[in-house]
Protein backbone atom coordinates (compact mmCIF):
# COMPACT_ATOMS: atom_id res chain seq x y z
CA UNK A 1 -119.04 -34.88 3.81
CA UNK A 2 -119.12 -34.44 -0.07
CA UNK A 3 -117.74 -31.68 -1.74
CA UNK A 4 -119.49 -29.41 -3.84
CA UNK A 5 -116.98 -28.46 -7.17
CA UNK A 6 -117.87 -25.99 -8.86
CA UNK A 7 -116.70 -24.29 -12.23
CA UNK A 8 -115.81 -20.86 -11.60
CA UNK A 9 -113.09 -20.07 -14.80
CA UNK A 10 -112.48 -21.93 -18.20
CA UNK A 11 -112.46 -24.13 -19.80
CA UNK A 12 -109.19 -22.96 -21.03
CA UNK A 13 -106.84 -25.36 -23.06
CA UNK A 14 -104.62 -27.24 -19.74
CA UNK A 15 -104.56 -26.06 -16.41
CA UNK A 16 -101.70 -26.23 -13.48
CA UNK A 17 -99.98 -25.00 -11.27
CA UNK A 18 -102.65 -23.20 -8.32
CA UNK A 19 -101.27 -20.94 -6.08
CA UNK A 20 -102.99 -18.88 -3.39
CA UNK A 21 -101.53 -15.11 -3.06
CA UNK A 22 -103.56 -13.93 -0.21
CA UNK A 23 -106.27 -12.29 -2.26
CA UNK A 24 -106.45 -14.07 -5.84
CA UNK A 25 -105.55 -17.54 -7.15
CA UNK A 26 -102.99 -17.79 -9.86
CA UNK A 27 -102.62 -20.51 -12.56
CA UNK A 28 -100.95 -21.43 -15.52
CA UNK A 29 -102.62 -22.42 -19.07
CA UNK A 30 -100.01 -24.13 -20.36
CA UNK A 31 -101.32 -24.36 -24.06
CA UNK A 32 -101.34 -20.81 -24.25
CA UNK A 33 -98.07 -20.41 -22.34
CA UNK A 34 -99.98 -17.99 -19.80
CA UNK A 35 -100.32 -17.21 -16.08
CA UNK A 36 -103.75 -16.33 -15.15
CA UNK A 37 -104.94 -14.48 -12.11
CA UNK A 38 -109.07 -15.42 -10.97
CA UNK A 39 -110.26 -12.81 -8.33
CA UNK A 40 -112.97 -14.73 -6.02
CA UNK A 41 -114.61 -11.45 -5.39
CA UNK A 42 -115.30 -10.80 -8.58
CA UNK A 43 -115.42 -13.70 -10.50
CA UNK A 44 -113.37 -13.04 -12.86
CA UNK A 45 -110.20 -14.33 -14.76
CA UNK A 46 -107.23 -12.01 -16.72
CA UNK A 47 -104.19 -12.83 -18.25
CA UNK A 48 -101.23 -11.86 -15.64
CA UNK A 49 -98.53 -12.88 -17.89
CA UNK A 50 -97.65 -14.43 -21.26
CA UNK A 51 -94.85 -16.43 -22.36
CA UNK A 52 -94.38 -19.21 -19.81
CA UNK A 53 -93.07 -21.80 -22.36
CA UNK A 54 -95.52 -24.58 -21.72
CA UNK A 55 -95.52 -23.38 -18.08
CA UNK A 56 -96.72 -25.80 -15.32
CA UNK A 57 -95.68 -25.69 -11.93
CA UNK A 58 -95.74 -22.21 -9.66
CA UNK A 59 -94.77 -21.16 -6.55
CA UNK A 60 -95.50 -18.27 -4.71
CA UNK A 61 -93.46 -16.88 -2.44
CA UNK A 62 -94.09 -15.31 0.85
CA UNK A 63 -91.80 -12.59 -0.88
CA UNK A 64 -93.88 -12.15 -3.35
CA UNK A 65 -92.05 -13.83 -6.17
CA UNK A 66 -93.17 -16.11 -8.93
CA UNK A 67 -91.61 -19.27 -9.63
CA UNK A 68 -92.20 -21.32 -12.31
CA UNK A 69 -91.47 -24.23 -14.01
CA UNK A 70 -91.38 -23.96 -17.50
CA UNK A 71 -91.46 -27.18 -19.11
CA UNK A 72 -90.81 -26.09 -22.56
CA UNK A 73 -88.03 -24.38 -22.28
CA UNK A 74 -86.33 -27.01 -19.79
CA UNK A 75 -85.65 -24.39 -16.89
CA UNK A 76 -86.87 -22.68 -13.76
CA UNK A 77 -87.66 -19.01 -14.22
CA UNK A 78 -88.32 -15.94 -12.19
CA UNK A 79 -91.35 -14.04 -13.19
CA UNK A 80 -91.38 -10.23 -13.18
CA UNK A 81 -94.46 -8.70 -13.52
CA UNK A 82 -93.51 -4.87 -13.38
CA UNK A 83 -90.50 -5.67 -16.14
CA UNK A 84 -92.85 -8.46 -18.05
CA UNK A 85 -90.31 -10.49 -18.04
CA UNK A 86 -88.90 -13.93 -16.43
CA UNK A 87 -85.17 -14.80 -15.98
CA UNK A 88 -83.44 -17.95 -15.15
CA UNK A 89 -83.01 -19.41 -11.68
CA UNK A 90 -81.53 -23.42 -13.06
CA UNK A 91 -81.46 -24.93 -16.44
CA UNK A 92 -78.99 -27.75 -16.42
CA UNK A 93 -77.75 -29.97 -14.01
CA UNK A 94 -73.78 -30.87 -14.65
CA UNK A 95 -74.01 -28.74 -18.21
CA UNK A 96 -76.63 -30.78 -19.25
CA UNK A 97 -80.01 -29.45 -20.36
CA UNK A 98 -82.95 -30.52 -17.84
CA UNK A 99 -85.43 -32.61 -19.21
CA UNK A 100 -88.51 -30.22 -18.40
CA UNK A 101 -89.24 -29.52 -15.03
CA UNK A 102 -93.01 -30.42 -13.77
CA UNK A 103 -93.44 -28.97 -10.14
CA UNK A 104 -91.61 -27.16 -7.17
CA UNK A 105 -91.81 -26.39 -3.38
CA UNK A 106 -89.71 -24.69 -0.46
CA UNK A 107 -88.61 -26.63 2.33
CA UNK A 108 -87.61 -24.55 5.68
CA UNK A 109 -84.12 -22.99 4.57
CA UNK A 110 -85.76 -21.70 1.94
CA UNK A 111 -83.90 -24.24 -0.73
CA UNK A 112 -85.99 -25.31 -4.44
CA UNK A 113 -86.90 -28.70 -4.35
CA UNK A 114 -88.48 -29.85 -8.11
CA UNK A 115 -89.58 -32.73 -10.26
CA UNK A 116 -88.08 -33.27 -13.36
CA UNK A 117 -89.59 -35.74 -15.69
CA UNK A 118 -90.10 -35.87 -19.36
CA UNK A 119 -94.09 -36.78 -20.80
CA UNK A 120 -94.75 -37.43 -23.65
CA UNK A 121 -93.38 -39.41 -26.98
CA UNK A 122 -90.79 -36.94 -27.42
CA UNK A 123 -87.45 -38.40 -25.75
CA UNK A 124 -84.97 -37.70 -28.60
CA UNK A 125 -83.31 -34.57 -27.40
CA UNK A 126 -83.02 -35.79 -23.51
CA UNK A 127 -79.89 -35.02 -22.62
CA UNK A 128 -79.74 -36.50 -18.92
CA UNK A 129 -80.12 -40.06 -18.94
CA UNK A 130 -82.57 -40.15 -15.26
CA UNK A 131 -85.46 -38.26 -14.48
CA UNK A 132 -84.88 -37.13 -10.81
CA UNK A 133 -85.80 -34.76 -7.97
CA UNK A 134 -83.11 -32.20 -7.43
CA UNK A 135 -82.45 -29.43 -5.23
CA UNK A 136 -81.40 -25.69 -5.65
CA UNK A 137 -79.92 -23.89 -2.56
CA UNK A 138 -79.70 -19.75 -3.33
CA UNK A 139 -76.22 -18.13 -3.12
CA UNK A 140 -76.47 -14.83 -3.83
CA UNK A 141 -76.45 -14.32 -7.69
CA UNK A 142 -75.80 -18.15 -8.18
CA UNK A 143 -77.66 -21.51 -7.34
CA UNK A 144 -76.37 -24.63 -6.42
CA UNK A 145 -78.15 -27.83 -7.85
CA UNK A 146 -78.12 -31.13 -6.29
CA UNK A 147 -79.55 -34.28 -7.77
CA UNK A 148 -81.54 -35.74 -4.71
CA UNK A 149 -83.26 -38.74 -6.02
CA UNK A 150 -82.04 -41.70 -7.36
CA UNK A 151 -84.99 -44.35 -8.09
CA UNK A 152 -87.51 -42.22 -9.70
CA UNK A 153 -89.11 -42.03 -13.08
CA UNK A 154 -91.27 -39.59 -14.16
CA UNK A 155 -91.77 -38.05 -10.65
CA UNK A 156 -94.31 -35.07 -10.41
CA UNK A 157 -96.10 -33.59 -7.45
CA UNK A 158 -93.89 -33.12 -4.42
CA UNK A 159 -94.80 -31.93 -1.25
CA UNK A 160 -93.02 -31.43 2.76
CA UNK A 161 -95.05 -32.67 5.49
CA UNK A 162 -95.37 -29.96 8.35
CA UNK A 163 -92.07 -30.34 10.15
CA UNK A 164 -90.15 -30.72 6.57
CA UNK A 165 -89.22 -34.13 7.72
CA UNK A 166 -90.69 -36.09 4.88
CA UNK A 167 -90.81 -35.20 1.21
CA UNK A 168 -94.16 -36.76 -0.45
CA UNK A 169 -93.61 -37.65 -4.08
CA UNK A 170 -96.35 -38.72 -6.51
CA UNK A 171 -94.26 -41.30 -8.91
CA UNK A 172 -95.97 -41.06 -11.96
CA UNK A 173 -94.89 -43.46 -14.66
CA UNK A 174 -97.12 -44.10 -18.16
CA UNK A 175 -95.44 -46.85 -19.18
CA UNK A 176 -96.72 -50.25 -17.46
CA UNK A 177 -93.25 -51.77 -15.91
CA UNK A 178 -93.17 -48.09 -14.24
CA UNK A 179 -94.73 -47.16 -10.87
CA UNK A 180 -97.92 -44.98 -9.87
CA UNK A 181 -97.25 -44.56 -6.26
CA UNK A 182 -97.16 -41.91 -3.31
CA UNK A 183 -93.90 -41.98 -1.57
CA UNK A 184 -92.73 -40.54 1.38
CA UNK A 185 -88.68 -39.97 1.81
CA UNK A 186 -87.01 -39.40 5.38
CA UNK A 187 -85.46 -36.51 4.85
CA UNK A 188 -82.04 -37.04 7.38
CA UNK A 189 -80.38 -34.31 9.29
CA UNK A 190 -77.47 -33.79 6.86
CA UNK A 191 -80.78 -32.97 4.09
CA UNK A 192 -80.49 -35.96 2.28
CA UNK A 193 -83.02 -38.48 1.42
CA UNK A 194 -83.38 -41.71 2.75
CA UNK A 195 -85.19 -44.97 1.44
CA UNK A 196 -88.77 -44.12 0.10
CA UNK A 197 -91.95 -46.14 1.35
CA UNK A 198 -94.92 -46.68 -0.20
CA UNK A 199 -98.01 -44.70 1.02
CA UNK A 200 -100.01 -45.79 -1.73
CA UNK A 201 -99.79 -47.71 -4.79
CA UNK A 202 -102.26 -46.94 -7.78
CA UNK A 203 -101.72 -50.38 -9.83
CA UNK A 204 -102.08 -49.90 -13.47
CA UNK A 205 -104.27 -46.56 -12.95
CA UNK A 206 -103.36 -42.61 -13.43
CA UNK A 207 -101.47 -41.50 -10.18
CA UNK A 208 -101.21 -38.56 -8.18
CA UNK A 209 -100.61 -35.81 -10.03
CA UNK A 210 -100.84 -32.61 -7.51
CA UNK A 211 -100.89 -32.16 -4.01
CA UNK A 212 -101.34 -29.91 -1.13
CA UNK A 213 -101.67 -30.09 2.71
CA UNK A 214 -103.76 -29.11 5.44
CA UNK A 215 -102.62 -27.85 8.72
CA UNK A 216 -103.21 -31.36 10.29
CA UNK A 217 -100.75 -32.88 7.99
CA UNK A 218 -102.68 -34.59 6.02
CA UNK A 219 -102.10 -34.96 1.81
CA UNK A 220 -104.76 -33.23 -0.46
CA UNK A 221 -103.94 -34.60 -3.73
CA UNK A 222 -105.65 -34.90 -7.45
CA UNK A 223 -105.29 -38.28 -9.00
CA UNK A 224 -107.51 -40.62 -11.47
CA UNK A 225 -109.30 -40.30 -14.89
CA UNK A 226 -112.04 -41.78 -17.13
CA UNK A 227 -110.06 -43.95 -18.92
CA UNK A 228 -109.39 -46.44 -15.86
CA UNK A 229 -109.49 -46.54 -11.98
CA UNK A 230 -112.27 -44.95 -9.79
CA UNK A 231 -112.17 -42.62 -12.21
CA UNK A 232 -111.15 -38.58 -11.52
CA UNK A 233 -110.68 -38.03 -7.65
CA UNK A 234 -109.96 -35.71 -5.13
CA UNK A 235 -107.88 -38.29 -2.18
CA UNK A 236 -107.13 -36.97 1.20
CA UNK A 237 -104.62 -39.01 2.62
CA UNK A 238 -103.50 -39.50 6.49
CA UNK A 239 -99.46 -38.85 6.89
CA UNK A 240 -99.28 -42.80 6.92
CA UNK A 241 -101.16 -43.18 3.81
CA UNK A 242 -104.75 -43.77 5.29
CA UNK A 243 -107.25 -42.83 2.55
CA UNK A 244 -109.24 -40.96 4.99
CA UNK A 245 -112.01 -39.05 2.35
CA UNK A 246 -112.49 -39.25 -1.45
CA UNK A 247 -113.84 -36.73 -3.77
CA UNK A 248 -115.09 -38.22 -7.01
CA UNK A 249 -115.13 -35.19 -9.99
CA UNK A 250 -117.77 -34.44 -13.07
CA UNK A 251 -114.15 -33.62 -14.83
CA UNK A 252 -111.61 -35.28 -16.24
CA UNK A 253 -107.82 -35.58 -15.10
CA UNK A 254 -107.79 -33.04 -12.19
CA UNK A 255 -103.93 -31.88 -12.24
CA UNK A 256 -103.61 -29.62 -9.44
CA UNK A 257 -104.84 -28.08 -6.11
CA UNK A 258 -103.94 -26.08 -3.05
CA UNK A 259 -106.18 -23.99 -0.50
CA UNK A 260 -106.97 -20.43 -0.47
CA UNK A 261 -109.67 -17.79 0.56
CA UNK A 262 -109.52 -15.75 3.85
CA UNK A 263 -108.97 -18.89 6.20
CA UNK A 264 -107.48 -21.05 3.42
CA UNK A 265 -110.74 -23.97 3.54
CA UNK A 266 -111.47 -22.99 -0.19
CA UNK A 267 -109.80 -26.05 -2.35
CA UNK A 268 -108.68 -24.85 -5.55
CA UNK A 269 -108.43 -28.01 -8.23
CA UNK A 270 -106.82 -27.65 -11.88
CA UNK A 271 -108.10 -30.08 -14.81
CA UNK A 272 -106.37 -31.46 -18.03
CA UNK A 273 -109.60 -30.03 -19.51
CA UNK A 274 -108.95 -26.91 -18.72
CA UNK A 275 -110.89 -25.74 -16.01
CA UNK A 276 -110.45 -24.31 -12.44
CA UNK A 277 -112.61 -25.89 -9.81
CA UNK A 278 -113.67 -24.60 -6.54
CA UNK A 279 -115.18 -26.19 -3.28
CA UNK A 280 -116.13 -24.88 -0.01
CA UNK A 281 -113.96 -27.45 2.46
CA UNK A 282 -114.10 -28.40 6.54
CA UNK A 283 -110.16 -28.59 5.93
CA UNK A 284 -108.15 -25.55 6.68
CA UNK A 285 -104.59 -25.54 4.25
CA UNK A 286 -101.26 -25.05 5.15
CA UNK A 287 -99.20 -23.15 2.84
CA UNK A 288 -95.41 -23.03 2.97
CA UNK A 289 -94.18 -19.57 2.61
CA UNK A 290 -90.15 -19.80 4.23
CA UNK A 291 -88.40 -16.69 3.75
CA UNK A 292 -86.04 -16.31 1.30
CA UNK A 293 -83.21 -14.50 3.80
């Protein structure tokens, strides 16, 4: 069964970072450094908060918090609305400056799991010398950070499969001797990672980019572009890899997606291009949402 996309906000300049908050969909605009709130019953699209640094990744909270990755100014804020203001939650790993975080999730302890690459031609002022998935475990006032990944480049889109026993990671290199792959890492009992396979490999084509699930496990993810490929896609992929559906697009580079609407079968999808895309699914979502405690 094909799904129907359709425009409903934008184009703005570069969309990311979907989240469902019950009742609206938030998303960033990263070229105008804003988070942007679209109501579905009205249609319409305002400005929730300025100043996200080149924001991209979010994460909503069953507390109600804001996360978000702000890739500009190399850190992981804390966004509050009612002060207008977001403060720091990580911004270094082992007094080094992170190279700008892309994406972030929850696993079941509540701990920060996020991607930190660096895009573009800009390298000069990297301070770290790997581009890894770490981890952030709350202690009160303080953090702790732990470098989890050891073989990645450029990784973006992470996701936990249902029982948090697998970490999905869209490796997305540019350059050609670099992988475009979905991985899946055991996560063991003592929360490390083990070995990575390969769920899919994307040759010489764009990569995932986003992901989401669906309450039967399997990985709703935004991948592909004009330029090569099959061209802009929406895969849904089994837990093994299976490509069970595709999704071709009329726009170019989704980035993004996630479910929302009352029983979370609306697919939200972000776009380089700037626009948020909506389609009426037979797949129900399964957001994360662990407690902070």
């Amino acid at each position: 069964m094909s799904w129907n996309m359709e425009k409903v906000s934008g184009p703005w300049g570069f969309t990311e970072g979907p989240q469902w908050t019950g009742s609206a969909l938030l998303f960033v605009d990263m070229a105008t450094h804003r988070v942007m709130r679209f109501d579905p019953l009205t249609g319409e699209t305002d400005v929730l908060y300025e100043g996200t640094n080149n924001g991209n990744g979010l994460l909503w909270t069953e507390a109600g918090q804001l996360l978000c990755c702000e890739s500009g100014a190399r850190r992981i804020s804390l966004i509050s609305f009612t002060e207008n203001r977001a403060d720091t939650i990580v911004d270094n790993f082992e007094g080094k400056l992170l190279n700008s975080p892309n994406d972030l999730v929850m696993d079941g302890q509540g701990r920060i799991w996020f991607t930190d690459p660096r895009y573009g031609q800009d390298r000069d002022d990297m301070e770290l010398d790997h581009e890894s998935i770490f981890r952030l475990t709350p202690h009160g006032d303080h953090s702790h950070i732990e470098r989890m990944t050891f073989d990645t480049t450029r990784p973006n889109g992470l996701l936990f499969s249902l029982d948090h026993r697998t970490l999905y990671v869209a490796q997305s290199g540019r350059l050609p001797e670099e992988k475009r792959q979905l991985r899946a890492y055991p996560v063991n009992a003592d929360g490390t990672l083990d070995a990575h396979r390969v769920l899919h490999d994307f040759g010489a084509h764009r990569g995932i980019d986003g992901m989401c699930l669906d309450v039967e496990g399997n990985i709703v993810a935004t991948a592909g572009y004009r330029e090569s490929g099959p061209g802009p896609m929406i895969y849904v992929f089994s837990p093994s890899g299976e490509v069970i559906e595709t999704h071709p697009l009329n726009v170019d580079r989704p980035t993004n997606c996630t479910f929302g609407g009352e029983d979370l079968t609306t697919l939200y999808v972000t776009t380089g291009d700037g626009h948020l895309l909506r389609a009426f699914t037979h797949r129900q979502g399964r957001l994360h949402y662990p407690k902070l405690g």
